[in-house]
PDB file of N, CA and C in Angstrom:
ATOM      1  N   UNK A   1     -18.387 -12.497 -60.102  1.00  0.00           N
ATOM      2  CA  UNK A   1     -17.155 -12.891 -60.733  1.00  0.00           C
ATOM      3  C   UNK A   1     -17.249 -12.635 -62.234  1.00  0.00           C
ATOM      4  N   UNK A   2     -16.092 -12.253 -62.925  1.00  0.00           N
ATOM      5  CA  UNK A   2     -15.803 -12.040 -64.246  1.00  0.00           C
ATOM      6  C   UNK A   2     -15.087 -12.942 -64.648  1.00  0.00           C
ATOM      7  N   UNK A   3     -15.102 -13.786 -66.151  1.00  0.00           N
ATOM      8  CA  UNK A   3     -14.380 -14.683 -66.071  1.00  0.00           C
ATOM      9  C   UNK A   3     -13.614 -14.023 -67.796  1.00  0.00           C
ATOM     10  N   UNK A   4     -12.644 -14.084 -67.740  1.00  0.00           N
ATOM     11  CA  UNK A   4     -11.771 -13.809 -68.839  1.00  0.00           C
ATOM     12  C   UNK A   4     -11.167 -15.050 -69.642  1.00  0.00           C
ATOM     13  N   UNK A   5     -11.692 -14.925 -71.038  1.00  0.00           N
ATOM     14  CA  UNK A   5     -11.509 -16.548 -71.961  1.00  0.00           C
ATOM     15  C   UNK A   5     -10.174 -16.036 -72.642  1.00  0.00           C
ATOM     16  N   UNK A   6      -9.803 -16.910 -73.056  1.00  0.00           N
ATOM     17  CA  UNK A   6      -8.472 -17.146 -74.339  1.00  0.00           C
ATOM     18  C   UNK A   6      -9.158 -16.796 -75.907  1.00  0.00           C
ATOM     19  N   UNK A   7      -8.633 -17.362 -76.631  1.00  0.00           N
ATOM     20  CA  UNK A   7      -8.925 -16.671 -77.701  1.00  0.00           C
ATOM     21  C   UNK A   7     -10.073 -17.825 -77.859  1.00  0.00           C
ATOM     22  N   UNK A   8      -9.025 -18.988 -77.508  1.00  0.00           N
ATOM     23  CA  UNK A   8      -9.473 -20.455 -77.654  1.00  0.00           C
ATOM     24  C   UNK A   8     -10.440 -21.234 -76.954  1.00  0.00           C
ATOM     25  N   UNK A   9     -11.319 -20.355 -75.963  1.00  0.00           N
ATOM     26  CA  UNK A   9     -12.278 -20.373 -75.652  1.00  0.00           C
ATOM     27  C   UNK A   9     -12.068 -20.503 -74.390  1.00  0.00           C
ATOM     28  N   UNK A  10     -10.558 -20.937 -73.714  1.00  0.00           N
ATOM     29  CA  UNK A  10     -10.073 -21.726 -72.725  1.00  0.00           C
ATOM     30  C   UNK A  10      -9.801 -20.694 -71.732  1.00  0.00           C
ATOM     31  N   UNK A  11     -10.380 -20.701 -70.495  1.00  0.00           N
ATOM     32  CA  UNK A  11     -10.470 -19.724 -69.164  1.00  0.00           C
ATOM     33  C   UNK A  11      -8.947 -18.946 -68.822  1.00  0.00           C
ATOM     34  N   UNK A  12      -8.767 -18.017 -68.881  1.00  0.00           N
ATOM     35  CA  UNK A  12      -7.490 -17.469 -68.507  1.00  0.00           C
ATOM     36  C   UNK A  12      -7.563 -16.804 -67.250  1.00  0.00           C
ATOM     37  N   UNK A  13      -8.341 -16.105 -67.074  1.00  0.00           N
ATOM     38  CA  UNK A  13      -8.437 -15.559 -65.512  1.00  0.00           C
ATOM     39  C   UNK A  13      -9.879 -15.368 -65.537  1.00  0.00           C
ATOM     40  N   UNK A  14      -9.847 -15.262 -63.970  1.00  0.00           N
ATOM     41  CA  UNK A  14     -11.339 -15.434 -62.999  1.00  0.00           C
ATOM     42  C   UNK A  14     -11.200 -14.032 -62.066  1.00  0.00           C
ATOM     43  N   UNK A  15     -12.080 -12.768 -62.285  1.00  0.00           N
ATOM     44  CA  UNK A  15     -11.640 -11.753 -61.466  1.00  0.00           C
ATOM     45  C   UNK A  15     -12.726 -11.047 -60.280  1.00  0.00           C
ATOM     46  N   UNK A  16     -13.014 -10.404 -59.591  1.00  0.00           N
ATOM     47  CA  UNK A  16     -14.478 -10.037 -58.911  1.00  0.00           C
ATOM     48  C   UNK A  16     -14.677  -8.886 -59.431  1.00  0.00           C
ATOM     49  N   UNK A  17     -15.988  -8.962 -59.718  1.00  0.00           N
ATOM     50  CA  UNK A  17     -16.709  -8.133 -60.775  1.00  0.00           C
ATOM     51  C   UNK A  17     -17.005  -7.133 -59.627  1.00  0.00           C
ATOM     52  N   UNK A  18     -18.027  -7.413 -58.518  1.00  0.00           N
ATOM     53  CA  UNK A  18     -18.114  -6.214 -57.692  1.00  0.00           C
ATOM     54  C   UNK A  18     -18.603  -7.013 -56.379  1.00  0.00           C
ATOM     55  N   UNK A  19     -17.596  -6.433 -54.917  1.00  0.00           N
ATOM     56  CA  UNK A  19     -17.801  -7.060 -54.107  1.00  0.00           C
ATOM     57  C   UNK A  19     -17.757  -5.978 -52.906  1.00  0.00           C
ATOM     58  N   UNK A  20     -18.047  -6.711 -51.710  1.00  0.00           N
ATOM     59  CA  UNK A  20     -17.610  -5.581 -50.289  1.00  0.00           C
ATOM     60  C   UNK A  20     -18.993  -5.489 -49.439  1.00  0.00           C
ATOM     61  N   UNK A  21     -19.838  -6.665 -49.863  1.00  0.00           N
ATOM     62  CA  UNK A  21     -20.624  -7.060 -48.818  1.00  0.00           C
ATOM     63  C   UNK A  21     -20.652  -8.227 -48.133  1.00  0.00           C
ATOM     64  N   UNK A  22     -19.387  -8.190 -47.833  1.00  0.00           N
ATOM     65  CA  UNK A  22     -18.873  -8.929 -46.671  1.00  0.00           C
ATOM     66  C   UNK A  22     -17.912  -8.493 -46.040  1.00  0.00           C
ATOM     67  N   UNK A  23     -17.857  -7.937 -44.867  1.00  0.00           N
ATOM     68  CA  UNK A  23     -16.766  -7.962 -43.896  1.00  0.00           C
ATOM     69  C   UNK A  23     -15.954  -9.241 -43.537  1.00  0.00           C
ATOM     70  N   UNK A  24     -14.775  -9.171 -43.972  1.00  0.00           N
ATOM     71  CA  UNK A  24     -13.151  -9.851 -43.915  1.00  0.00           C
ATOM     72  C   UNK A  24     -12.796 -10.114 -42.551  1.00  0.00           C
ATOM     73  N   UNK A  25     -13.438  -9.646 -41.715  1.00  0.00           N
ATOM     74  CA  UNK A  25     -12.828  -9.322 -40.144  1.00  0.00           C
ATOM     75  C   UNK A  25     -13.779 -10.220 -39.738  1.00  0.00           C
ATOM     76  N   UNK A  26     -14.921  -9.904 -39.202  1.00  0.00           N
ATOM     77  CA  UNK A  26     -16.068 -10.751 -39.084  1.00  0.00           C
ATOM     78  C   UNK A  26     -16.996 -11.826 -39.664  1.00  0.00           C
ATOM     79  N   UNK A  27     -16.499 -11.385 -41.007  1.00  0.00           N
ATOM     80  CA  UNK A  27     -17.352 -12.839 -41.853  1.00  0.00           C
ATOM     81  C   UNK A  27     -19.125 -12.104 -41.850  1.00  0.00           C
ATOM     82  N   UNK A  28     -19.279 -11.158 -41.533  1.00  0.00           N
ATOM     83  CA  UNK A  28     -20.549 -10.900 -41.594  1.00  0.00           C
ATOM     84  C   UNK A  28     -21.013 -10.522 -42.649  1.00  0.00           C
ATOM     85  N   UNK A  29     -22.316 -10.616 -43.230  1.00  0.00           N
ATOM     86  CA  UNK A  29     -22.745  -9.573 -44.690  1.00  0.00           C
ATOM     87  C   UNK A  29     -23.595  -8.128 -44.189  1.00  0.00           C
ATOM     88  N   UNK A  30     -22.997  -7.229 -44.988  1.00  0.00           N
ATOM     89  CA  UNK A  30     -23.202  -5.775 -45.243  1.00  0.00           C
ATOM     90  C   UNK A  30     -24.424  -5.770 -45.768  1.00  0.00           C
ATOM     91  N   UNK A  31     -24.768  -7.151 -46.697  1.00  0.00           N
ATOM     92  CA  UNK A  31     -25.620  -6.594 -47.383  1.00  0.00           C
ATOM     93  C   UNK A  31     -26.570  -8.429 -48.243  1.00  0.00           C
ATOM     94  N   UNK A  32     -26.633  -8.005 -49.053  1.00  0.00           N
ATOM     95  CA  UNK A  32     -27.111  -8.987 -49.600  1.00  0.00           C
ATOM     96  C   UNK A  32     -28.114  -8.508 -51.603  1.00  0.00           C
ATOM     97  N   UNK A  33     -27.105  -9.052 -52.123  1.00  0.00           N
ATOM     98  CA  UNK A  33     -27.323  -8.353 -53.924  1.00  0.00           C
ATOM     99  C   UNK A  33     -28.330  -9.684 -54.167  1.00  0.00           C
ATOM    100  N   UNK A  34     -29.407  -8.867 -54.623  1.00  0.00           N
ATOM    101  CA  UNK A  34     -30.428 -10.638 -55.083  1.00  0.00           C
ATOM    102  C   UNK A  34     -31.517 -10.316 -56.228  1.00  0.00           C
ATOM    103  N   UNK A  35     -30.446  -9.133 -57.328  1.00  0.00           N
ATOM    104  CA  UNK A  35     -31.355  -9.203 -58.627  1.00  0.00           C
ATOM    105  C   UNK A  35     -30.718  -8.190 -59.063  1.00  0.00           C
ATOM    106  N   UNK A  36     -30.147  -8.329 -60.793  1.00  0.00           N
ATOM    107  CA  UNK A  36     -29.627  -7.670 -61.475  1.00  0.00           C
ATOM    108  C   UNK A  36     -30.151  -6.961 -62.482  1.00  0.00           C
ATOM    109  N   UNK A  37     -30.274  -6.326 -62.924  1.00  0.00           N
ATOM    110  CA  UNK A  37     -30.976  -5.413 -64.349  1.00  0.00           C
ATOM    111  C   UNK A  37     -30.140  -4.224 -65.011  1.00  0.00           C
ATOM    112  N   UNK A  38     -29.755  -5.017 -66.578  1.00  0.00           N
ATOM    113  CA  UNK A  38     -29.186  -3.878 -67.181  1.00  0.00           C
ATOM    114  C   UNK A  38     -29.812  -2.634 -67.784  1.00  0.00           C
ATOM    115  N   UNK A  39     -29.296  -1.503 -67.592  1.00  0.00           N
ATOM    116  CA  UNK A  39     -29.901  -0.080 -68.597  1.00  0.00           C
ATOM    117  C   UNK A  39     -29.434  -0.413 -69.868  1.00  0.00           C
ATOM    118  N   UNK A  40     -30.375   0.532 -70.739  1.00  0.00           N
ATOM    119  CA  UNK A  40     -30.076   0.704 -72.088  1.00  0.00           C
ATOM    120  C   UNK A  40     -28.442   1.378 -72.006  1.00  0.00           C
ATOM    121  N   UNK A  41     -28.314   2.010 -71.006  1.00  0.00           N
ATOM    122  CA  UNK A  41     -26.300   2.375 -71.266  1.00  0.00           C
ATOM    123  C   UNK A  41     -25.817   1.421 -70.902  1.00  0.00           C
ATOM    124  N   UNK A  42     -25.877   0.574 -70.975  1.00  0.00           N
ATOM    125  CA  UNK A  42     -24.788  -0.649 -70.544  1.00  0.00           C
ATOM    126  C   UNK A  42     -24.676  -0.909 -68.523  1.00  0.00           C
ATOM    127  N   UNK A  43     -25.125   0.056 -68.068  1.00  0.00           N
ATOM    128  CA  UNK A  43     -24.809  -0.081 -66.661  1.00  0.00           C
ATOM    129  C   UNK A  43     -25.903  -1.524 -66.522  1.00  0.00           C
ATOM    130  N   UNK A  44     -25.226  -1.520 -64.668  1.00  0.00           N
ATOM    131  CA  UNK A  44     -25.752  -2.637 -64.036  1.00  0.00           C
ATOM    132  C   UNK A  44     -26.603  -1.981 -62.504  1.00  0.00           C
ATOM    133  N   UNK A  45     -28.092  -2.385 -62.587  1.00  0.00           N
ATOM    134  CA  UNK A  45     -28.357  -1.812 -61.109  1.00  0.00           C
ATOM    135  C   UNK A  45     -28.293  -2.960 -60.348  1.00  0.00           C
ATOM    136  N   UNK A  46     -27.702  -2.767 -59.122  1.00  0.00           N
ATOM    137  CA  UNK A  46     -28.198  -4.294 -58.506  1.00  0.00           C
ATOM    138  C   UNK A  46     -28.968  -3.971 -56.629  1.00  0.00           C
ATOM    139  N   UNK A  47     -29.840  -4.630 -56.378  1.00  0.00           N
ATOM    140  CA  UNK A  47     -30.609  -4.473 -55.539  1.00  0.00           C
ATOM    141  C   UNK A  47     -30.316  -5.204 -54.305  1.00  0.00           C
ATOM    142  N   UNK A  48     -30.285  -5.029 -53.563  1.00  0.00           N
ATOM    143  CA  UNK A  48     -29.702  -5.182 -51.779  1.00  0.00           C
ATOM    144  C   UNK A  48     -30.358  -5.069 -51.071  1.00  0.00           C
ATOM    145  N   UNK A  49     -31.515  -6.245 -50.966  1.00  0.00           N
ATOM    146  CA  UNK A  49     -32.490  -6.424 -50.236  1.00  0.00           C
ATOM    147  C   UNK A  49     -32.028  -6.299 -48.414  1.00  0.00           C
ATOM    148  N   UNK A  50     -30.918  -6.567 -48.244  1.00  0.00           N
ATOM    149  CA  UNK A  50     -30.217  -6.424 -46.423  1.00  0.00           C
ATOM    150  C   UNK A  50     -29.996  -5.051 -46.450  1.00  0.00           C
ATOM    151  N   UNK A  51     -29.492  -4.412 -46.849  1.00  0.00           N
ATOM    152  CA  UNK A  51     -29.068  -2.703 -46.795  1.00  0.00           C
ATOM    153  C   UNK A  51     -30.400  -1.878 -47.596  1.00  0.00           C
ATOM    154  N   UNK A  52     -31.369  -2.338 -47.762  1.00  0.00           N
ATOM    155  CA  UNK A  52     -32.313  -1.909 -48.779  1.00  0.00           C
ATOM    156  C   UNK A  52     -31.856  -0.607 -49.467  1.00  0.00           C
ATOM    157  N   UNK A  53     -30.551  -0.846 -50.332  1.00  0.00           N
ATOM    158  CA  UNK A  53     -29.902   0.001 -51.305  1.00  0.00           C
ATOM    159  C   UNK A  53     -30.212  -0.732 -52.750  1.00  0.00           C
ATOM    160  N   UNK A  54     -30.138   0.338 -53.501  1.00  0.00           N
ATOM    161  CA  UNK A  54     -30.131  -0.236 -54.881  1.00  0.00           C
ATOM    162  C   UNK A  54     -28.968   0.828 -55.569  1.00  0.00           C
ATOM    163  N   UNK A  55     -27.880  -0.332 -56.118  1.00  0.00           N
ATOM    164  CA  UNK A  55     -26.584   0.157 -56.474  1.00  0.00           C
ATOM    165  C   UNK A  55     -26.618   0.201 -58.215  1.00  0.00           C
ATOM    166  N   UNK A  56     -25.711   1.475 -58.711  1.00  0.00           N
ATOM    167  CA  UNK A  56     -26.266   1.317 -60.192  1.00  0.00           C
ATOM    168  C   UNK A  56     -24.366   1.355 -60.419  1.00  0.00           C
ATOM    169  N   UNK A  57     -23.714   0.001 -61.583  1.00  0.00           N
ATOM    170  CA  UNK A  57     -22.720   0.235 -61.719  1.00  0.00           C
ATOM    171  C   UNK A  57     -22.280   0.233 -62.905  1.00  0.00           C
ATOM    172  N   UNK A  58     -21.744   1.318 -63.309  1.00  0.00           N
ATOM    173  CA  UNK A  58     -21.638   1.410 -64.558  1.00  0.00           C
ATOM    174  C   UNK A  58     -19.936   1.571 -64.979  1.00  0.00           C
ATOM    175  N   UNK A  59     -19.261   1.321 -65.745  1.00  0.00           N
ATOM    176  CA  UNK A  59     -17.926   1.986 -66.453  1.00  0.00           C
ATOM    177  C   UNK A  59     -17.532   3.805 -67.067  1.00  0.00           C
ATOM    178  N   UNK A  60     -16.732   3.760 -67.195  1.00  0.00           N
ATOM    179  CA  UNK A  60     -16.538   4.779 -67.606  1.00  0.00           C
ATOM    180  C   UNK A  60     -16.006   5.878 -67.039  1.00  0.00           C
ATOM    181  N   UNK A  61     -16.347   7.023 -67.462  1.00  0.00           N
ATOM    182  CA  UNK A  61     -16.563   8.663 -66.355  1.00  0.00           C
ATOM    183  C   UNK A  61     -18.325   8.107 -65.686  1.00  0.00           C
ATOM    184  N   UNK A  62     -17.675   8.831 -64.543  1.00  0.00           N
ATOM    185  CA  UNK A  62     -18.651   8.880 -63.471  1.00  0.00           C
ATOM    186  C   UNK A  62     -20.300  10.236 -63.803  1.00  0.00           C
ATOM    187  N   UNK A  63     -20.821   9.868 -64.214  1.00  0.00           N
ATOM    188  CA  UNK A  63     -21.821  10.776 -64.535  1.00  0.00           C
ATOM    189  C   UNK A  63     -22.613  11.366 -63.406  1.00  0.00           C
TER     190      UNK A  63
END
């Protein structure tokens, strides 16, 4: 989750930062994210010990 403040410090919106390891239909998990680490570019890798994937997410153009 991403949480978006006011100027005034005061919560304005709450948004999902990155999701889709969970199936909606079944309630089951795809996966399971259980450790984050940023790069020196700003990206995010995150590691998926159930799918043994490691996802790197970054902004921008797609490099």
């Amino acid at each position: 989750m991403v949480t978006f403040l006011n100027q005034d410090g005061s919560v304005r919106e709450h948004r999902a930062f990155a999701e889709g390891w969970l199936d909606a239909e079944t309630n089951e998990y795809l996966g399971r994210p259980v450790d984050v680490s940023m790069l020196r570019d700003g990206s995010l890798l995150v590691l998926d010990d159930h799918a043994g994937a490691l996802y790197r997410i970054c902004y921008g153009e797609r490099r």
